[in-house]
Protein backbone atom coordinates (compact mmCIF):
# COMPACT_ATOMS: atom_id res chain seq x y z
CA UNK A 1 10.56 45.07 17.38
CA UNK A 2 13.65 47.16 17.55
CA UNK A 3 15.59 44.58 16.61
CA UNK A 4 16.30 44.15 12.34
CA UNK A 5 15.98 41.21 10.95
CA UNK A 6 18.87 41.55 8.55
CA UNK A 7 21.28 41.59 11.50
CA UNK A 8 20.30 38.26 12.95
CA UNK A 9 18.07 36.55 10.81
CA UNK A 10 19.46 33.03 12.16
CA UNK A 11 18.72 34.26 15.85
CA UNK A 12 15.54 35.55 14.99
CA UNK A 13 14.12 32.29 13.00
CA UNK A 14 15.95 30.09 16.38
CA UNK A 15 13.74 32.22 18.70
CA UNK A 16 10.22 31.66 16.67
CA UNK A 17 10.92 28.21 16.00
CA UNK A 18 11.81 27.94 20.06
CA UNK A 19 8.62 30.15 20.77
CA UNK A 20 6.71 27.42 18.11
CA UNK A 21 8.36 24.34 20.13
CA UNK A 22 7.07 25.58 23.55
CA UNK A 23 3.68 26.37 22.37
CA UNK A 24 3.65 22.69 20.85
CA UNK A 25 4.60 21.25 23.73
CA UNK A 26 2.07 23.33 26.13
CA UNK A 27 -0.97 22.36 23.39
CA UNK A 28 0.11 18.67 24.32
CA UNK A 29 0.19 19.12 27.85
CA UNK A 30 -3.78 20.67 27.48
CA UNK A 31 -4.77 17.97 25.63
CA UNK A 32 -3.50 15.12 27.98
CA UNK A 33 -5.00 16.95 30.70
CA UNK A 34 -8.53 16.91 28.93
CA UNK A 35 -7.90 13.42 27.53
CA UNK A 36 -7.45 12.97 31.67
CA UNK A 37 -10.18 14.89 32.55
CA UNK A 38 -12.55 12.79 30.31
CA UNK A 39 -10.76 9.69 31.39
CA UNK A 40 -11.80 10.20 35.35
CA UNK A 41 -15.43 11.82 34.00
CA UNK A 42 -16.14 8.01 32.14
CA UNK A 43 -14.88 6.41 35.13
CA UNK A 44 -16.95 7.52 37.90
């Protein structure tokens, strides 16, 4: 990281908590495709 924190803090916290968001959301997306994956697996 080339980059200082103490010229951007703001930008810097915006992109981890964007980088945090988008991890989130891709954990949820695994876990409805498993819940899915189960789902069909009990079915047939």
């Amino acid at each position: 990281m080339s980059l200082s924190p103490k010229k951007c803090p703001r930008r810097v916290k915006n992109d981890f908590l964007g980088l945090k968001d988008s991890f989130s959301t891709v954990k949820s997306d695994f876990l409805g495709l498993e819940r899915d994956f189960q789902g069909r697996e009990t079915i047939s």
